[in-house]
N, C-alpha and C. Protein backbone atom coordinates (compact mmCIF):
# COMPACT_ATOMS: atom_id res chain seq x y z
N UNK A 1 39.42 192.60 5.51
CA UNK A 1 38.15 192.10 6.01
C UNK A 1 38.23 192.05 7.53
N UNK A 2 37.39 192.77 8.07
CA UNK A 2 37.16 193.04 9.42
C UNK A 2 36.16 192.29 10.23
N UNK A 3 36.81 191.49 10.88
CA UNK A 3 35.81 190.45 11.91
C UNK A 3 35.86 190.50 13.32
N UNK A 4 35.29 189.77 14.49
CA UNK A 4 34.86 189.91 15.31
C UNK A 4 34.21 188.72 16.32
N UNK A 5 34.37 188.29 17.07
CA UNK A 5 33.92 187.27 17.91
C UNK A 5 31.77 186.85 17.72
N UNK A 6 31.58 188.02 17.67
CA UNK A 6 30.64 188.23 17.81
C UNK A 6 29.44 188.27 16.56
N UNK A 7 30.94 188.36 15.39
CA UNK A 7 29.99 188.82 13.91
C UNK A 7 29.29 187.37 13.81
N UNK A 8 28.06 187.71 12.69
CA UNK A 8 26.74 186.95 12.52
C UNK A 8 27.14 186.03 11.19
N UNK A 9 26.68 185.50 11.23
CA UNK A 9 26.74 184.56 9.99
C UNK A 9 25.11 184.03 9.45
N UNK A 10 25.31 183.26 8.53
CA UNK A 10 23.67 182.61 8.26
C UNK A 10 23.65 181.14 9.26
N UNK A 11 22.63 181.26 10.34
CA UNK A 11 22.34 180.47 11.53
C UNK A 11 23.05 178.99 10.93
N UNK A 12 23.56 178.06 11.26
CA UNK A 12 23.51 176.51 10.97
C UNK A 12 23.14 176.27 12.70
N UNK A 13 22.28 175.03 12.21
CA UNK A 13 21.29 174.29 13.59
C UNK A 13 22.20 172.70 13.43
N UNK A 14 22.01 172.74 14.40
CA UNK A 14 23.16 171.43 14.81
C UNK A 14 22.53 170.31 16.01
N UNK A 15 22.06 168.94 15.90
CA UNK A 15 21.67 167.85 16.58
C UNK A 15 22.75 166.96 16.33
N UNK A 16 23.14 166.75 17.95
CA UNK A 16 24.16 165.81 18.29
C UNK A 16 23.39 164.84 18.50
N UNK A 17 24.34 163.24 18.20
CA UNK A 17 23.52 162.24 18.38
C UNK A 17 23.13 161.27 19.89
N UNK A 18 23.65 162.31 21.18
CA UNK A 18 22.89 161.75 21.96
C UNK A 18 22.06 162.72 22.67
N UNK A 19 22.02 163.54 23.90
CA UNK A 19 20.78 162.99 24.66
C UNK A 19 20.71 165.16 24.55
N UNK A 20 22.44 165.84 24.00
CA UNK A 20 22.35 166.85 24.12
C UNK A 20 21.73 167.85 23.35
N UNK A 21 20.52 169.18 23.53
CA UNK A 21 19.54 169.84 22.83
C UNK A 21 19.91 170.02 21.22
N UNK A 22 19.16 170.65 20.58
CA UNK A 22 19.32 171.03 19.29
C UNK A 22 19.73 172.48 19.60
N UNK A 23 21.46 172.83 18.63
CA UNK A 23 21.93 173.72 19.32
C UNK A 23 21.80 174.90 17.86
N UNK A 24 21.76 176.24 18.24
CA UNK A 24 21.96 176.84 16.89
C UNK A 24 23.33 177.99 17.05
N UNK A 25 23.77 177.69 15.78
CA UNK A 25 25.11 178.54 16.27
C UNK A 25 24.42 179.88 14.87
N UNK A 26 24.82 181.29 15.76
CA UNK A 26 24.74 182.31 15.24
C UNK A 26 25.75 183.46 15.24
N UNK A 27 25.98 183.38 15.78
CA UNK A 27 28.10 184.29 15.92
C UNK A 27 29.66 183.31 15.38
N UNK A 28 30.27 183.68 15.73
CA UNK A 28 31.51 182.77 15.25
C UNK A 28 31.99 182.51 16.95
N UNK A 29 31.43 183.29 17.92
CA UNK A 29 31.75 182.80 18.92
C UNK A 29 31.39 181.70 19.49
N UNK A 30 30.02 180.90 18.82
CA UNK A 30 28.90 180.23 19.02
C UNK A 30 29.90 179.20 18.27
N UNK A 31 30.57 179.17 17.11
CA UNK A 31 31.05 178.35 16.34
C UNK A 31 31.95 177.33 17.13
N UNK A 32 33.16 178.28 18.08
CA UNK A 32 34.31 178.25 18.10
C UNK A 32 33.61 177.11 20.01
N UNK A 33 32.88 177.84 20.34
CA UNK A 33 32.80 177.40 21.47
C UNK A 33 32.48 175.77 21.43
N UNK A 34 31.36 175.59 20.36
CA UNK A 34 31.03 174.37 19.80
C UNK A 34 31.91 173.08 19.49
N UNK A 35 33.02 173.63 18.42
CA UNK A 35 34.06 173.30 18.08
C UNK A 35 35.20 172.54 19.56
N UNK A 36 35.36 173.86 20.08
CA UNK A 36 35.88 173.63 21.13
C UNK A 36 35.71 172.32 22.34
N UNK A 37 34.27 172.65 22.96
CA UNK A 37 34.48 172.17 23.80
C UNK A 37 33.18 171.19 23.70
N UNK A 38 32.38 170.87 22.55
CA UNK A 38 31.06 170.21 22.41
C UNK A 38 31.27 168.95 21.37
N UNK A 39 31.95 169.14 20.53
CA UNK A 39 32.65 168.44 19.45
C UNK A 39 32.89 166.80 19.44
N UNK A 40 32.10 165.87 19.31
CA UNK A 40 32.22 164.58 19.70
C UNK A 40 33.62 163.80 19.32
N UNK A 41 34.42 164.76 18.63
CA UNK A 41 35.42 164.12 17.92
C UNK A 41 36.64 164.72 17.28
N UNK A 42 38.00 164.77 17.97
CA UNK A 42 38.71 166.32 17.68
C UNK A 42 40.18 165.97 16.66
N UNK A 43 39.97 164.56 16.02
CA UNK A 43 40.89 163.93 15.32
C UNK A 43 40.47 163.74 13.45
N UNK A 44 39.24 164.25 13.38
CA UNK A 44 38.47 164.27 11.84
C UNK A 44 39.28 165.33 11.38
N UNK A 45 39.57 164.93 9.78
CA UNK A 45 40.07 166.08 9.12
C UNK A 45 39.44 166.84 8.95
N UNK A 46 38.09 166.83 8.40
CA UNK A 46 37.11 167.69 8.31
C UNK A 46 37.02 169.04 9.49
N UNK A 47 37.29 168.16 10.55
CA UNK A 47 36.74 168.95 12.38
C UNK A 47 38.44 169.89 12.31
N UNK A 48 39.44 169.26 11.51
CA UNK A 48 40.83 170.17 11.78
C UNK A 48 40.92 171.12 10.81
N UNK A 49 40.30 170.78 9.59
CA UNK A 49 39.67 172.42 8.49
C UNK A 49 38.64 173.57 9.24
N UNK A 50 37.96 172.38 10.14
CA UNK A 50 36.80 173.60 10.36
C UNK A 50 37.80 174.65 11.54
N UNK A 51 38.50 174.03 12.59
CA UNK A 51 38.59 174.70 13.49
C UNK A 51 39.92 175.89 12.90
N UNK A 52 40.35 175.26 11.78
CA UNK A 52 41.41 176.16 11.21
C UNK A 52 40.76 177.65 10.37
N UNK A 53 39.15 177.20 9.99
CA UNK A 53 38.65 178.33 9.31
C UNK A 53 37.42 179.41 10.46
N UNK A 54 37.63 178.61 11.56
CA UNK A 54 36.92 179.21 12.84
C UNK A 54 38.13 180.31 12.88
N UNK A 55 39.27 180.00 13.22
CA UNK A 55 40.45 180.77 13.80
C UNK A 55 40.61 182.18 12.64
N UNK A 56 40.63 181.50 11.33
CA UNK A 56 40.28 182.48 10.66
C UNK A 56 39.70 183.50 10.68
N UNK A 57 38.16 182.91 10.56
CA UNK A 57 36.88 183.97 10.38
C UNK A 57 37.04 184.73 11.74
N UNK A 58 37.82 184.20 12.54
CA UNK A 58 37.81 184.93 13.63
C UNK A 58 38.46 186.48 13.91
N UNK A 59 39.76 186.31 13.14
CA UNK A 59 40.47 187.61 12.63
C UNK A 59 40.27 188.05 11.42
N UNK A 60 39.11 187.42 10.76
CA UNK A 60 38.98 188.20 9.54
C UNK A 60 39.73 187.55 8.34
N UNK A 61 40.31 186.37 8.40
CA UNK A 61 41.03 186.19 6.90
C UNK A 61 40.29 185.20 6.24
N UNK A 62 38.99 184.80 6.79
CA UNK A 62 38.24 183.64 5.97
C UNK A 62 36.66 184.75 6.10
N UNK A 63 36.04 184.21 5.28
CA UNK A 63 34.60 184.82 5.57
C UNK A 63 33.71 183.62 6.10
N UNK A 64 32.60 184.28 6.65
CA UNK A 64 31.84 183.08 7.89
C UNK A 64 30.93 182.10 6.90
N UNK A 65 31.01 182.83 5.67
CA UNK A 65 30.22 181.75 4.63
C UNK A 65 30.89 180.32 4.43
N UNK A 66 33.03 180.66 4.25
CA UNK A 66 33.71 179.35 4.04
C UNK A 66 33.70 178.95 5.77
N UNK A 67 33.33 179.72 6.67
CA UNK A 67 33.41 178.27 7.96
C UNK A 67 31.92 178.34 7.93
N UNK A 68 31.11 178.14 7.26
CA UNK A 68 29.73 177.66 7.34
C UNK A 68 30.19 176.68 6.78
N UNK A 69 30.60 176.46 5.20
CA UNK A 69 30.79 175.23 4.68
C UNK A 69 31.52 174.29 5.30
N UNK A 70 32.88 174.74 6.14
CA UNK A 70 33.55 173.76 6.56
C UNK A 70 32.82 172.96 8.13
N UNK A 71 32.09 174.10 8.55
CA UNK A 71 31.32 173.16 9.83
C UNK A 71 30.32 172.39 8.95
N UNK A 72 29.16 172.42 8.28
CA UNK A 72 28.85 171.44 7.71
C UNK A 72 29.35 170.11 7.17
N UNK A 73 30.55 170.25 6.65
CA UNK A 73 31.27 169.12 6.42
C UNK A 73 31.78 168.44 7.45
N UNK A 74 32.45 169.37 8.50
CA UNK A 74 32.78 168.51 9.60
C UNK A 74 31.99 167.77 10.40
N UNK A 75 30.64 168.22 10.39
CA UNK A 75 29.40 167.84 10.87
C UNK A 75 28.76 166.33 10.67
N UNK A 76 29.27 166.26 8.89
CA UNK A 76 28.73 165.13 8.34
C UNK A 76 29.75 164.50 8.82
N UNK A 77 31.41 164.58 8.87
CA UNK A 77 32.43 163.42 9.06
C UNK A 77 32.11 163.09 10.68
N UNK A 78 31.29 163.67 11.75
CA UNK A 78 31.11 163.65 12.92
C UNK A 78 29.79 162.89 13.34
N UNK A 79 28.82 162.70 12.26
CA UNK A 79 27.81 161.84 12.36
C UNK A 79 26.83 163.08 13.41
N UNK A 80 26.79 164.30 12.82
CA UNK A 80 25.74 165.33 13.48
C UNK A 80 25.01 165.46 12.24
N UNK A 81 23.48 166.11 12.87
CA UNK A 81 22.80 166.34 11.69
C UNK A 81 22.63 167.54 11.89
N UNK A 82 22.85 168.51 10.53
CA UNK A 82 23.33 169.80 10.49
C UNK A 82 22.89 170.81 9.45
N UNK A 83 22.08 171.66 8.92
CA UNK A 83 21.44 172.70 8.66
C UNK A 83 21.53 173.87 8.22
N UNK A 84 21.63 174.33 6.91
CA UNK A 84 21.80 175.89 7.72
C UNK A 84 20.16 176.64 7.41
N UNK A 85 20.40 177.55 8.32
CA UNK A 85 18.75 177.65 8.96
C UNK A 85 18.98 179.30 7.87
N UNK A 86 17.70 179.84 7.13
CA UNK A 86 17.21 180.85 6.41
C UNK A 86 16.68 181.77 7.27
N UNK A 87 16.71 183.43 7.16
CA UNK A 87 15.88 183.61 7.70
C UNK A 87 15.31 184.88 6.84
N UNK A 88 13.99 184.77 6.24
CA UNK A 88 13.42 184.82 5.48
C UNK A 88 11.97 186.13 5.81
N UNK A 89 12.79 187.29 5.59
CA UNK A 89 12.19 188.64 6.21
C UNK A 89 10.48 188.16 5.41
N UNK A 90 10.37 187.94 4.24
CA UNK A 90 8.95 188.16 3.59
C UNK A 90 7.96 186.60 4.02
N UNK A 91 8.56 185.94 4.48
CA UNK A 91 8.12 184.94 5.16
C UNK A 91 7.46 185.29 6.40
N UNK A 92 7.87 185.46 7.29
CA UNK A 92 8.14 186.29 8.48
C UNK A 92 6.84 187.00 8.33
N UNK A 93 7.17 188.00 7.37
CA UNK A 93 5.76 188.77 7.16
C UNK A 93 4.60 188.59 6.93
N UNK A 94 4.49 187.39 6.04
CA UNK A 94 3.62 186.97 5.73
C UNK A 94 2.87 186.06 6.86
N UNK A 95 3.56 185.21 7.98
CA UNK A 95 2.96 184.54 8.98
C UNK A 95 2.84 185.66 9.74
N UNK A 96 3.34 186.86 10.24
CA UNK A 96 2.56 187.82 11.01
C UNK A 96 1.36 188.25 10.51
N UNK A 97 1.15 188.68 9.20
CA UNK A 97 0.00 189.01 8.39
C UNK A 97 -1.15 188.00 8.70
N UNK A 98 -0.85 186.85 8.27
CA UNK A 98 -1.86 185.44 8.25
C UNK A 98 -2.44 185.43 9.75
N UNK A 99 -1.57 185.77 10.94
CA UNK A 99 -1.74 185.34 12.28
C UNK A 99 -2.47 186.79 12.98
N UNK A 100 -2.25 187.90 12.55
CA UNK A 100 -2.86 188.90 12.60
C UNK A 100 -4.34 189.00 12.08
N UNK A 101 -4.64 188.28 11.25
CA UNK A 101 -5.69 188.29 10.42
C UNK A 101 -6.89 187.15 10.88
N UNK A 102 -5.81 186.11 11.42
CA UNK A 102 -7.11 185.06 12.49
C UNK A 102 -7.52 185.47 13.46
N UNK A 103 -6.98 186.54 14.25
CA UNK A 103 -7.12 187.04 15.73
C UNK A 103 -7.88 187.98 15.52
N UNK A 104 -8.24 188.72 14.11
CA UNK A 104 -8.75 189.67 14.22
C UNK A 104 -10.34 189.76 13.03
């Protein structure tokens, strides 16, 4: 299994609980950076699975689906509120259709 800094995963959206934006991570680089250096808390077991399956997915020996699950969990032991975001091609279509159709 061949990975990449850069490979995509399914979006998770992430709100920290103070003053910093609603962040969305979409690469594993997005993950790791998060992890890294944004992380309210670097002693949770949860936060020491996730960053162990970041390192992973990073060379390829985990897939970005098991560090989706493990940032979610670490998320909850971190008191973030956390997401994973769909993205939903016939949806999509359908609000271009609908929005195309009022304008016109």
């Amino acid at each position: 299994m061949a990975a990449n800094k850069y490979s995509a995963f399914a979006p998770i959206g992430l709100k920290f609980r103070d003053e910093r934006p609603f962040v969305i991570l979409r690469t594993l680089a997005d993950v790791a950076r998060v992890l890294m250096q944004d992380w309210p808390l670097d002693d949770g077991e949860d936060y020491v699975v996730a960053i162990k399956a970041c390192a992973d997915a990073l060379i390829g020996a985990t897939s970005p689906e098991e560090l989706g699950q493990a940032l979610l969990l670490a998320a909850k032991e971190a008191d973030i509120s956390a997401f994973a975001l769909v993205h939903d091609r016939n949806l999509e279509e359908a609000f271009t259709n609908q929005r195309l159709s009022v304008q016109g």
